[in-house]
PDB file of N, CA and C in Angstrom:
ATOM      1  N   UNK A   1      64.317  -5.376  23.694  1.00  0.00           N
ATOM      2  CA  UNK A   1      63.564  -5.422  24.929  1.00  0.00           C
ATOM      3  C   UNK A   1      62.267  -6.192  24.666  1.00  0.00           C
ATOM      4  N   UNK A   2      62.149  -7.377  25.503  1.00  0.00           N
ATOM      5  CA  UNK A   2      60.511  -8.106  25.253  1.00  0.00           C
ATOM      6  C   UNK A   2      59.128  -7.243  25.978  1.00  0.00           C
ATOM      7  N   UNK A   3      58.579  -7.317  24.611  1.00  0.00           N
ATOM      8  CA  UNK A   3      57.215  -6.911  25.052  1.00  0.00           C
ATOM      9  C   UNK A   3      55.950  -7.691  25.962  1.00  0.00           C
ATOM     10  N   UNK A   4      55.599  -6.873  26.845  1.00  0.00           N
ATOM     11  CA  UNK A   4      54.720  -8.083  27.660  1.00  0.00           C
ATOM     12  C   UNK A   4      53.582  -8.431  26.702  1.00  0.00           C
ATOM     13  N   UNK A   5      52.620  -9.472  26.998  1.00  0.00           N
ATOM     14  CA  UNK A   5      51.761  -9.892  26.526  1.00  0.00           C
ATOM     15  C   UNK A   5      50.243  -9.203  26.880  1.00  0.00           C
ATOM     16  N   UNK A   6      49.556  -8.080  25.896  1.00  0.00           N
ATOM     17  CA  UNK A   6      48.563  -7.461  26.317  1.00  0.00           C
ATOM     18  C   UNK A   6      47.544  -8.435  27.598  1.00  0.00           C
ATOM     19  N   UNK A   7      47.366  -7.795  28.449  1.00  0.00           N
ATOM     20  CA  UNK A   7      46.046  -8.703  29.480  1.00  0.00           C
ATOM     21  C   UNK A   7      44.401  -8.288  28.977  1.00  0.00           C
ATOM     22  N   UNK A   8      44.027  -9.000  28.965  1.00  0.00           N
ATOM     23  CA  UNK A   8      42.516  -8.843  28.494  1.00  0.00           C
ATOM     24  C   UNK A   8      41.996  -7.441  29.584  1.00  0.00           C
ATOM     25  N   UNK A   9      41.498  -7.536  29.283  1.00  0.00           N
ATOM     26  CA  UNK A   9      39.998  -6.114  30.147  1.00  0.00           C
ATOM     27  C   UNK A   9      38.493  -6.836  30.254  1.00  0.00           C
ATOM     28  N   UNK A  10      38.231  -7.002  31.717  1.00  0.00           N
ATOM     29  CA  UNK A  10      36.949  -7.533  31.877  1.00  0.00           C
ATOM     30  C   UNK A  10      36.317  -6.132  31.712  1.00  0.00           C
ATOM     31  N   UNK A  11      35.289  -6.076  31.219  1.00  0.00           N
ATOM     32  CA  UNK A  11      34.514  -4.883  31.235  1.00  0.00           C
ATOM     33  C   UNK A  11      32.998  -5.342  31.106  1.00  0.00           C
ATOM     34  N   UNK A  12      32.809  -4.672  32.698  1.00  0.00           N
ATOM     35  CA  UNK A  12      31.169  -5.024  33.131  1.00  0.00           C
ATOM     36  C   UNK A  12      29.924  -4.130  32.326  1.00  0.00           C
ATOM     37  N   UNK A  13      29.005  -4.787  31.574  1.00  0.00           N
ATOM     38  CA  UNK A  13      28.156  -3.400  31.056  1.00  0.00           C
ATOM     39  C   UNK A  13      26.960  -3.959  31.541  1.00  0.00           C
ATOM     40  N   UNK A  14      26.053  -2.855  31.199  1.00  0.00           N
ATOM     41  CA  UNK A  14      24.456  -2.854  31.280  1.00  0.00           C
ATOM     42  C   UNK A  14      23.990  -2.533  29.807  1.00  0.00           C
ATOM     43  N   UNK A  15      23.609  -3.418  28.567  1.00  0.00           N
ATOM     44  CA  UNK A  15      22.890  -3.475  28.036  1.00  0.00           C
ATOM     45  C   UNK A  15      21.928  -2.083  27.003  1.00  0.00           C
ATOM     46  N   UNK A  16      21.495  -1.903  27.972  1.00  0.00           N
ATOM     47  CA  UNK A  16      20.887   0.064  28.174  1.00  0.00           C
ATOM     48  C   UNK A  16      21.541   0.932  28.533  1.00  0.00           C
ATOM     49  N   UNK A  17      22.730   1.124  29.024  1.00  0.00           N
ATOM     50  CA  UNK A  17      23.552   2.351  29.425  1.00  0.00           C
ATOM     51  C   UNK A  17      24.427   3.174  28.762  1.00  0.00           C
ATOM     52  N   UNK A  18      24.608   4.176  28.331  1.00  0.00           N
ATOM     53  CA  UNK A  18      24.541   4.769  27.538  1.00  0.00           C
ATOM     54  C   UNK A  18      25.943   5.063  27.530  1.00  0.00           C
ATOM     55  N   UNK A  19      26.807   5.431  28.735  1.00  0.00           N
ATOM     56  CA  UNK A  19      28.100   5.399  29.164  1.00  0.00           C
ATOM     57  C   UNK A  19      28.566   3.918  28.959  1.00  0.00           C
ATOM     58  N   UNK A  20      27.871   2.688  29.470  1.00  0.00           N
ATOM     59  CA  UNK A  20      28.506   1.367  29.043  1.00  0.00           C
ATOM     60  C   UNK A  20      28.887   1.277  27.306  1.00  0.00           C
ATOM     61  N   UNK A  21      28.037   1.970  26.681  1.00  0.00           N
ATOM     62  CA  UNK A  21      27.910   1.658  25.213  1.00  0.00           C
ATOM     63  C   UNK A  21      29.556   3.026  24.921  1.00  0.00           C
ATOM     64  N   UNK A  22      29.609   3.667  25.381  1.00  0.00           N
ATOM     65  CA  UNK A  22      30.322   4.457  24.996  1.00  0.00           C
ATOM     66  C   UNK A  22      31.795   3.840  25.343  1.00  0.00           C
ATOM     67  N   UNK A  23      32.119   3.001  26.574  1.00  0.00           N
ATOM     68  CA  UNK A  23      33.594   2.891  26.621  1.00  0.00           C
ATOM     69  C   UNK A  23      33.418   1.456  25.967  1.00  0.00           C
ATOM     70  N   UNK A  24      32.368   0.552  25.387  1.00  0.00           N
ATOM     71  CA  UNK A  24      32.342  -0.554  24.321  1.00  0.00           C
ATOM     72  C   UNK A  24      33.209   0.619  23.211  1.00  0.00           C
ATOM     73  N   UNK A  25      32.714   1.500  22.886  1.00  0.00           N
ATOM     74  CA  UNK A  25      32.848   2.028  21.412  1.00  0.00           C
ATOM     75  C   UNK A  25      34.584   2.455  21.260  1.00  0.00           C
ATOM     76  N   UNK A  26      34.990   2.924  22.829  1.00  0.00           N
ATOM     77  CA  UNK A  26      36.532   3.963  22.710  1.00  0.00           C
ATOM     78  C   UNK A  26      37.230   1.844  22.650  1.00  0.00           C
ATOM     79  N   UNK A  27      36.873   1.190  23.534  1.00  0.00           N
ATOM     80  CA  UNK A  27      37.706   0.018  23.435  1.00  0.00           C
ATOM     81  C   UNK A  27      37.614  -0.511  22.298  1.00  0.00           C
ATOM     82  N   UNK A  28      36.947  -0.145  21.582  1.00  0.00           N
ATOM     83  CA  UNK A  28      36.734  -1.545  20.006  1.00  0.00           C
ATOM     84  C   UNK A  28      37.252   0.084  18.906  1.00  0.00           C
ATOM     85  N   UNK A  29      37.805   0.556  18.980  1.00  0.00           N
ATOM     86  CA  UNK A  29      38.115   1.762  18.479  1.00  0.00           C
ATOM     87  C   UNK A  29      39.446   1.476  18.568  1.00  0.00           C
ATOM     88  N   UNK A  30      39.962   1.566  20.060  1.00  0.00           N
ATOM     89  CA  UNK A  30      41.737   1.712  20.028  1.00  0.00           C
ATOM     90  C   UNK A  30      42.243   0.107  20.046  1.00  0.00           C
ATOM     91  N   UNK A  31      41.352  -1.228  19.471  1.00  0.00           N
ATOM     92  CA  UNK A  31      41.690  -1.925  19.412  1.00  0.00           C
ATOM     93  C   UNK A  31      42.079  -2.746  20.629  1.00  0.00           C
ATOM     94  N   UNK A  32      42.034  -2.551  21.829  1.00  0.00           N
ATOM     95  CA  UNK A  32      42.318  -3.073  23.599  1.00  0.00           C
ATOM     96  C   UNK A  32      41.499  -4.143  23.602  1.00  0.00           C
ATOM     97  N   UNK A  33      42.297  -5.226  23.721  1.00  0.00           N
ATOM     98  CA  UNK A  33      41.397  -6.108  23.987  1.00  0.00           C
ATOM     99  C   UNK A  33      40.648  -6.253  25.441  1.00  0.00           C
ATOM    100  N   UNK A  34      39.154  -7.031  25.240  1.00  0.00           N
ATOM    101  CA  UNK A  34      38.597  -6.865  26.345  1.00  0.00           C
ATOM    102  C   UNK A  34      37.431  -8.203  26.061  1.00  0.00           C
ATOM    103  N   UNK A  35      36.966  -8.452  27.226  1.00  0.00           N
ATOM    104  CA  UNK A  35      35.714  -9.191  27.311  1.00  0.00           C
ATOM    105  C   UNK A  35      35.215  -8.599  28.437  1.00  0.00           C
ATOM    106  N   UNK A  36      33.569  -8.628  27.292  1.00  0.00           N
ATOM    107  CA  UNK A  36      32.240  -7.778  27.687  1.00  0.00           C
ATOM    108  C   UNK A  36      31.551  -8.681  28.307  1.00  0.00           C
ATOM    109  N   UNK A  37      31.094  -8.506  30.040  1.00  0.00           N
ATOM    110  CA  UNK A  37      30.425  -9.283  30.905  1.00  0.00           C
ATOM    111  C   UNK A  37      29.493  -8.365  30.716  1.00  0.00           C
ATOM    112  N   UNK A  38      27.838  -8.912  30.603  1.00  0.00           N
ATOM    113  CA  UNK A  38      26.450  -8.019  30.411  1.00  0.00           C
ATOM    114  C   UNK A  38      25.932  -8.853  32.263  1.00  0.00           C
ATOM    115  N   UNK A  39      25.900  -7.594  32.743  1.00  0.00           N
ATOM    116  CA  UNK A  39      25.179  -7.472  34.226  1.00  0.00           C
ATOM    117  C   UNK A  39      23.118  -7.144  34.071  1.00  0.00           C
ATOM    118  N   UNK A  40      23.225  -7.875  34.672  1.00  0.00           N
ATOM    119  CA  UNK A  40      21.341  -7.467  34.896  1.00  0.00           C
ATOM    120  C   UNK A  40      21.501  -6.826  36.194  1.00  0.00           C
ATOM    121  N   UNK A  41      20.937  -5.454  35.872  1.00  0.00           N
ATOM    122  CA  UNK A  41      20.956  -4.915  37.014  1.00  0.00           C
ATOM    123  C   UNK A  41      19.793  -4.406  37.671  1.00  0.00           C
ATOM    124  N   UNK A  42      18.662  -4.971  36.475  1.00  0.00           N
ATOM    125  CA  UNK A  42      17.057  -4.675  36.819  1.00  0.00           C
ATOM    126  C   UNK A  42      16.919  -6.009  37.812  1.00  0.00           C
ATOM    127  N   UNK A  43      17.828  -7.367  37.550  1.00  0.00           N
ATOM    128  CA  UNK A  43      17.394  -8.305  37.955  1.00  0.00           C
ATOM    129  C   UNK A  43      18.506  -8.380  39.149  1.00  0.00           C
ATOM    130  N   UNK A  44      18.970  -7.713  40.035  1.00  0.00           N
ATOM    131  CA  UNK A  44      19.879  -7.634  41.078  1.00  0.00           C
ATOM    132  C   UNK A  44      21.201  -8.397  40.680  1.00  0.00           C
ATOM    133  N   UNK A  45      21.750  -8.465  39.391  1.00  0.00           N
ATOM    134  CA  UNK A  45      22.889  -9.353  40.082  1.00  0.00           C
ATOM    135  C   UNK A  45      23.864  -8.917  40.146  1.00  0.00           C
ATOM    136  N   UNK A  46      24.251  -7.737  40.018  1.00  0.00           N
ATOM    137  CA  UNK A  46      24.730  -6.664  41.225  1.00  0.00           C
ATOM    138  C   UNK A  46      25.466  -7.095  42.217  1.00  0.00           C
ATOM    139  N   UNK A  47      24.100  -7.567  42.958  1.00  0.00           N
ATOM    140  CA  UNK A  47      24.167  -8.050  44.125  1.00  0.00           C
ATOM    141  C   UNK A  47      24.561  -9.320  44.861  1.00  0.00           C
ATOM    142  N   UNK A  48      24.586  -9.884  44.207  1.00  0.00           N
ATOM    143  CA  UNK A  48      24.778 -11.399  44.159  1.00  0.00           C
ATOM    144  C   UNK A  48      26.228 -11.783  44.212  1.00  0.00           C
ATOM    145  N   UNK A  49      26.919 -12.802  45.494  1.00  0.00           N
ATOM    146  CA  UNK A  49      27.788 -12.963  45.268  1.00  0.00           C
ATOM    147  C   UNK A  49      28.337 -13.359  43.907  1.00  0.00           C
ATOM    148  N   UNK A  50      29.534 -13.112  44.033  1.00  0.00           N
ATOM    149  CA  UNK A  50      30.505 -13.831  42.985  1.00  0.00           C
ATOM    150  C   UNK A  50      31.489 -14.534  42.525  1.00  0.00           C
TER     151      UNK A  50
END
């Protein structure tokens, strides 16, 4: 049976957050790949389309 090809994980963080730092730590732990987008969220971009 073919195995699919893992899909990346965008994963949005904040820098300072303490919960962001924690699911960095369980993903680089169980090996899941992912790319880490760093949000400014002091500087609204949040808010900002995308």
């Amino acid at each position: 049976m073919p195995t699919a090809q893992p899909s990346t994980l965008t994963f949005y963080s904040f820098p300072l957050s303490g919960h962001a730092h924690r699911v960095a730590l369980m993903l680089s732990l169980l090996d899941v790949p992912h790319r880490k987008v760093d949000v400014d969220l002091r500087g609204g971009e949040h808010k900002r389309p995308a």
